[in-house]
PDB file of N, CA and C in Angstrom:
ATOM      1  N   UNK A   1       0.847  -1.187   0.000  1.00  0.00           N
ATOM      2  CA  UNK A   1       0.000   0.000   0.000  1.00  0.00           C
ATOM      3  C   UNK A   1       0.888   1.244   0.000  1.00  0.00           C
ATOM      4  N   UNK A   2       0.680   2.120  -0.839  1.00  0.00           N
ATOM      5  CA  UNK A   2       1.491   3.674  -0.594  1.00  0.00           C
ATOM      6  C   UNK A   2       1.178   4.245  -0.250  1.00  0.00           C
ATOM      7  N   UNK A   3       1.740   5.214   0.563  1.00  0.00           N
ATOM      8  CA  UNK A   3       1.347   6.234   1.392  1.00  0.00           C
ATOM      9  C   UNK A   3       1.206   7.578   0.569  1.00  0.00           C
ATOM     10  N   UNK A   4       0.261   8.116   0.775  1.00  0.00           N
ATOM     11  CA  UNK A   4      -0.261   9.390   0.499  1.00  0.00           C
ATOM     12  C   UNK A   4       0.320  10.595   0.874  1.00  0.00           C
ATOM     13  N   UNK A   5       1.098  11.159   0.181  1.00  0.00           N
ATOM     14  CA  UNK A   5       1.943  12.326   0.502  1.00  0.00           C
ATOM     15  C   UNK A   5       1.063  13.861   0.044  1.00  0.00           C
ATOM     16  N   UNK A   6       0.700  14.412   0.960  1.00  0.00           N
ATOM     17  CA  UNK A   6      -0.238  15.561   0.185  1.00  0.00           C
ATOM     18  C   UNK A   6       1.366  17.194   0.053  1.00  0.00           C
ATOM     19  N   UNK A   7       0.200  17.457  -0.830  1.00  0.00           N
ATOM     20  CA  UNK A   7       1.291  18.518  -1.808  1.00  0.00           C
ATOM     21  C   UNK A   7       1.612  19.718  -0.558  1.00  0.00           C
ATOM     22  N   UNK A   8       1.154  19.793   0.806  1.00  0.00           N
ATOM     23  CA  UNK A   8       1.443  20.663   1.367  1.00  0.00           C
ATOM     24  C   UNK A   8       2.625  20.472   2.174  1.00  0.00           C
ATOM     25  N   UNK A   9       2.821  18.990   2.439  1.00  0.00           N
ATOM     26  CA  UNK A   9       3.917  18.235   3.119  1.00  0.00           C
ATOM     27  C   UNK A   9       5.171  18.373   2.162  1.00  0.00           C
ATOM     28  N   UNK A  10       4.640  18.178   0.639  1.00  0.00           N
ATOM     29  CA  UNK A  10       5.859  18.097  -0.158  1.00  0.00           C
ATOM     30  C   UNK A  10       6.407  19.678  -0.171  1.00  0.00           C
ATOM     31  N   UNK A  11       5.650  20.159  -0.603  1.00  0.00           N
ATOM     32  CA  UNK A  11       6.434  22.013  -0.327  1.00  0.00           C
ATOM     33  C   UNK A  11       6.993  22.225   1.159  1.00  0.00           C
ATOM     34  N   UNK A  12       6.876  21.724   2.025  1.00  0.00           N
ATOM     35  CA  UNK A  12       7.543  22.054   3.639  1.00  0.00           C
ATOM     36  C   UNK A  12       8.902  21.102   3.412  1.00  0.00           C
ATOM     37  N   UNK A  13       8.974  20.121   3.029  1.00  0.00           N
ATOM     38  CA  UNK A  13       9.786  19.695   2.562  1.00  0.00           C
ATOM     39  C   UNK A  13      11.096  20.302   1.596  1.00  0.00           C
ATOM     40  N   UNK A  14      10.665  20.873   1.120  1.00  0.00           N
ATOM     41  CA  UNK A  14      11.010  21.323   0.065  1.00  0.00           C
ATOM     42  C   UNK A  14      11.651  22.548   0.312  1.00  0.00           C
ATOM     43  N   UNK A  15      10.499  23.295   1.532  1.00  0.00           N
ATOM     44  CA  UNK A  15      11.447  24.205   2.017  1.00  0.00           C
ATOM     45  C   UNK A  15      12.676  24.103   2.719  1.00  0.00           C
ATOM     46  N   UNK A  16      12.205  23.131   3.268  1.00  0.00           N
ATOM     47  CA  UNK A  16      13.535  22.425   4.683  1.00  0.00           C
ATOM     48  C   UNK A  16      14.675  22.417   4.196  1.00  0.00           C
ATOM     49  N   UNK A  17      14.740  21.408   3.064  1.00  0.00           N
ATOM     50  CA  UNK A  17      15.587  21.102   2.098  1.00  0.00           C
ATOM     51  C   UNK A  17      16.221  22.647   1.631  1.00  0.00           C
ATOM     52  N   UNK A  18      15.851  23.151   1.001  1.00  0.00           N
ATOM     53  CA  UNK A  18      16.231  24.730   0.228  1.00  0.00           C
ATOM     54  C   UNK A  18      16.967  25.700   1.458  1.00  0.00           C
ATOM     55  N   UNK A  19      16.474  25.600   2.708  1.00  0.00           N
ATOM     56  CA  UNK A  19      17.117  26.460   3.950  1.00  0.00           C
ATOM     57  C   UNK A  19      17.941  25.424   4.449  1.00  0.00           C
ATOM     58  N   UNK A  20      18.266  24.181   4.627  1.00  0.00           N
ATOM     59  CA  UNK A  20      19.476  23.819   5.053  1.00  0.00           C
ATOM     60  C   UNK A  20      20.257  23.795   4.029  1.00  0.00           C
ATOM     61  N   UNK A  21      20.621  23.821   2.655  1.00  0.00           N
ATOM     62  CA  UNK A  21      21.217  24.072   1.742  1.00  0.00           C
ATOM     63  C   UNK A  21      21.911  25.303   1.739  1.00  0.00           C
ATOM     64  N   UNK A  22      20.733  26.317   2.070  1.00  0.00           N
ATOM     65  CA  UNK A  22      21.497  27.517   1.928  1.00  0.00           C
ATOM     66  C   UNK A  22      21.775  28.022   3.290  1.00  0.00           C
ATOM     67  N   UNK A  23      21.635  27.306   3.964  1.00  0.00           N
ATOM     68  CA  UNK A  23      22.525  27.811   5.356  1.00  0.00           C
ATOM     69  C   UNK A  23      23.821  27.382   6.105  1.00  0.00           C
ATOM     70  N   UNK A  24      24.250  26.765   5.093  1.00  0.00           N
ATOM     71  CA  UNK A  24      24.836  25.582   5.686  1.00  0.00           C
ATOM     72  C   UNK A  24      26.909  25.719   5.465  1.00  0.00           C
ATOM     73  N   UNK A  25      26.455  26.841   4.223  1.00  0.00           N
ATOM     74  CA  UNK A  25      28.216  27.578   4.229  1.00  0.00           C
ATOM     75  C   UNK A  25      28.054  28.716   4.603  1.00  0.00           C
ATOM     76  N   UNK A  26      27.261  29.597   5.438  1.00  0.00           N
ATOM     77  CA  UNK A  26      27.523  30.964   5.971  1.00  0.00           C
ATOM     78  C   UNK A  26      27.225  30.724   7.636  1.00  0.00           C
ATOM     79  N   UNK A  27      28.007  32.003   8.220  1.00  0.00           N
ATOM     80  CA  UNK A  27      28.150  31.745   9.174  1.00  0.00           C
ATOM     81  C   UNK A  27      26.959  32.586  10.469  1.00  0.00           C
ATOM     82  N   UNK A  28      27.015  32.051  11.665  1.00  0.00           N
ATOM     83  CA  UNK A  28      26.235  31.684  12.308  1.00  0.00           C
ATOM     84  C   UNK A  28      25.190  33.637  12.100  1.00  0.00           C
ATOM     85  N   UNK A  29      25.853  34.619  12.257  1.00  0.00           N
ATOM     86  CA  UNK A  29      25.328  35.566  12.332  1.00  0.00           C
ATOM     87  C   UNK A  29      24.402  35.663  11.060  1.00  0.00           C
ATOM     88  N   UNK A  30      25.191  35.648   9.831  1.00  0.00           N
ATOM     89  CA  UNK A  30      24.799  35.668   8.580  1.00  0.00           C
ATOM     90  C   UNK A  30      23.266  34.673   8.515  1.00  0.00           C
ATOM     91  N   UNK A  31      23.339  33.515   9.663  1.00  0.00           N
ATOM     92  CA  UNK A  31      22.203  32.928   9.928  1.00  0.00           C
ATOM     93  C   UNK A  31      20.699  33.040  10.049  1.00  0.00           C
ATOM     94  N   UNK A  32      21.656  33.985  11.418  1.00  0.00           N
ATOM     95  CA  UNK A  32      20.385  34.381  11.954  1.00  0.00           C
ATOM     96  C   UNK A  32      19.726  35.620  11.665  1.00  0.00           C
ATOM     97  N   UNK A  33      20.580  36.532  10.721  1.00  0.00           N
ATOM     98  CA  UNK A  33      19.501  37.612   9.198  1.00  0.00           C
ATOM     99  C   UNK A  33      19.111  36.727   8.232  1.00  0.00           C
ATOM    100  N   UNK A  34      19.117  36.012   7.697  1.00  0.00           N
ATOM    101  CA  UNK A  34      18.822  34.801   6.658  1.00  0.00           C
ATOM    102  C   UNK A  34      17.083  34.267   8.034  1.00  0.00           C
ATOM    103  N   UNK A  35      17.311  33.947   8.865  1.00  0.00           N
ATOM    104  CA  UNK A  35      15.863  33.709   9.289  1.00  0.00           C
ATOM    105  C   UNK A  35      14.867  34.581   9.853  1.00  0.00           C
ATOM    106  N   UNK A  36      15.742  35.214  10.144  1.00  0.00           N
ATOM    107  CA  UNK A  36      14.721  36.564  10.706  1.00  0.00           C
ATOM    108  C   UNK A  36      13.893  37.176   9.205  1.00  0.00           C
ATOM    109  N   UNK A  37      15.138  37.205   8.211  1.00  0.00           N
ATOM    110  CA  UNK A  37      14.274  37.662   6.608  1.00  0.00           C
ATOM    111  C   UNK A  37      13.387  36.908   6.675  1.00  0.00           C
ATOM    112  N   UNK A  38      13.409  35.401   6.198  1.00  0.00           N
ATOM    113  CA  UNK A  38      12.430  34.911   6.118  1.00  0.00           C
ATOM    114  C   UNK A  38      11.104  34.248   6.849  1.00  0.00           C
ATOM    115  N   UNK A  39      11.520  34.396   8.580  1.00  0.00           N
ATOM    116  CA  UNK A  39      10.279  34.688   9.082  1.00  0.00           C
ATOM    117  C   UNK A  39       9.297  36.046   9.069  1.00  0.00           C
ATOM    118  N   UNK A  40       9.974  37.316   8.576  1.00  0.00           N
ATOM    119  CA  UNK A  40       8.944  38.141   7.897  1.00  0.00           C
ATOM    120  C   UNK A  40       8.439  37.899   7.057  1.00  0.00           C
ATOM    121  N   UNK A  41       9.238  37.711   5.880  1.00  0.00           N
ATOM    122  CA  UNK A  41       8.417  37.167   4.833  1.00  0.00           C
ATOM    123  C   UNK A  41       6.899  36.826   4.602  1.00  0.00           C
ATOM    124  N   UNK A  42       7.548  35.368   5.636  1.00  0.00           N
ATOM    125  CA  UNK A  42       6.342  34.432   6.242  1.00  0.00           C
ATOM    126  C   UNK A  42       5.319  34.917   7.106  1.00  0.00           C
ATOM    127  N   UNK A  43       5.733  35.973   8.060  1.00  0.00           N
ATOM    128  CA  UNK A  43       4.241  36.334   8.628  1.00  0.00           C
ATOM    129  C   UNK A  43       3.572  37.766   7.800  1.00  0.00           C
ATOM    130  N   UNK A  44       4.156  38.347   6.776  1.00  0.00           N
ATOM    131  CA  UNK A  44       3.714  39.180   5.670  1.00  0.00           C
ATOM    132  C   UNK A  44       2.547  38.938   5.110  1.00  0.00           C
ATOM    133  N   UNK A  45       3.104  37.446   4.605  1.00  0.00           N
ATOM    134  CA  UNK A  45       1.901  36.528   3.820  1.00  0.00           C
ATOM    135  C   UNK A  45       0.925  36.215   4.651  1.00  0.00           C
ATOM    136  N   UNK A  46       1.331  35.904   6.173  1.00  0.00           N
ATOM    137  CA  UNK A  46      -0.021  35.348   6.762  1.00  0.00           C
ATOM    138  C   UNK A  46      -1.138  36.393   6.860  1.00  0.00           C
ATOM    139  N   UNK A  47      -0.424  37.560   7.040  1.00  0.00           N
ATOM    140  CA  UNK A  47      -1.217  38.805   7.269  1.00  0.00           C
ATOM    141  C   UNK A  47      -2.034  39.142   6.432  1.00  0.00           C
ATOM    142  N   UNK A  48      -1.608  39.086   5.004  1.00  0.00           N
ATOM    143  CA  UNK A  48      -1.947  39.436   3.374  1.00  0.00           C
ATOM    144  C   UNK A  48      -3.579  38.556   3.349  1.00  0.00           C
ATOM    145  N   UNK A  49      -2.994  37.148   3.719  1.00  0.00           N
ATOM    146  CA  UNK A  49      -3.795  36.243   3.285  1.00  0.00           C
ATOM    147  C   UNK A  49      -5.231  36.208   4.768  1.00  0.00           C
ATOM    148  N   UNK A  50      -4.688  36.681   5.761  1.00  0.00           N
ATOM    149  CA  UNK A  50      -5.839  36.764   6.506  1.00  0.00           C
ATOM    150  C   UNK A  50      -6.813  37.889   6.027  1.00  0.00           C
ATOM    151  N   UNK A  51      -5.767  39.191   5.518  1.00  0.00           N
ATOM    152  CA  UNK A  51      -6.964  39.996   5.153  1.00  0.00           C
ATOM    153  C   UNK A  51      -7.908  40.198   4.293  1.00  0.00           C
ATOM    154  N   UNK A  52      -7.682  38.947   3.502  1.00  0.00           N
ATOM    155  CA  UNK A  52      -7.828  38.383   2.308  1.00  0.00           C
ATOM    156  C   UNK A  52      -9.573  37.702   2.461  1.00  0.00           C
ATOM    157  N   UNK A  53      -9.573  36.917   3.792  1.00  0.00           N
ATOM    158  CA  UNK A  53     -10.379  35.861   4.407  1.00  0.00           C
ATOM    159  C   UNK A  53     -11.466  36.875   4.920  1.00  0.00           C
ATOM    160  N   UNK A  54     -11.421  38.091   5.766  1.00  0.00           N
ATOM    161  CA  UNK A  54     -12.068  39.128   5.968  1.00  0.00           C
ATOM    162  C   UNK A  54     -13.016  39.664   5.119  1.00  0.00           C
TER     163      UNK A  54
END
């Protein structure tokens, strides 16, 4: 039987993959602006998309 992989698991994946890649030759400071960017990013969109739902 195969297991059912839904497309939202595969993109988190996907991200995981893409940020340990690119974090993985700079150093620790350079890090932690590399996540702070992209946890704005990420709550940008949540914001966008809640006001969206409104």
């Amino acid at each position: 039987m195969k297991t059912k992989i839904s497309k939202s698991q595969e993109e988190v994946w996907g991200w995981k993959e893409k940020s340990f890649k690119d974090l993985e030759k700079i150093t620790e400071n350079e890090r932690v602006g590399y996540i702070e960017e992209k946890t704005r990013d990420i709550i940008e969109r949540i914001k966008k998309k809640k006001k969206e739902l409104v």
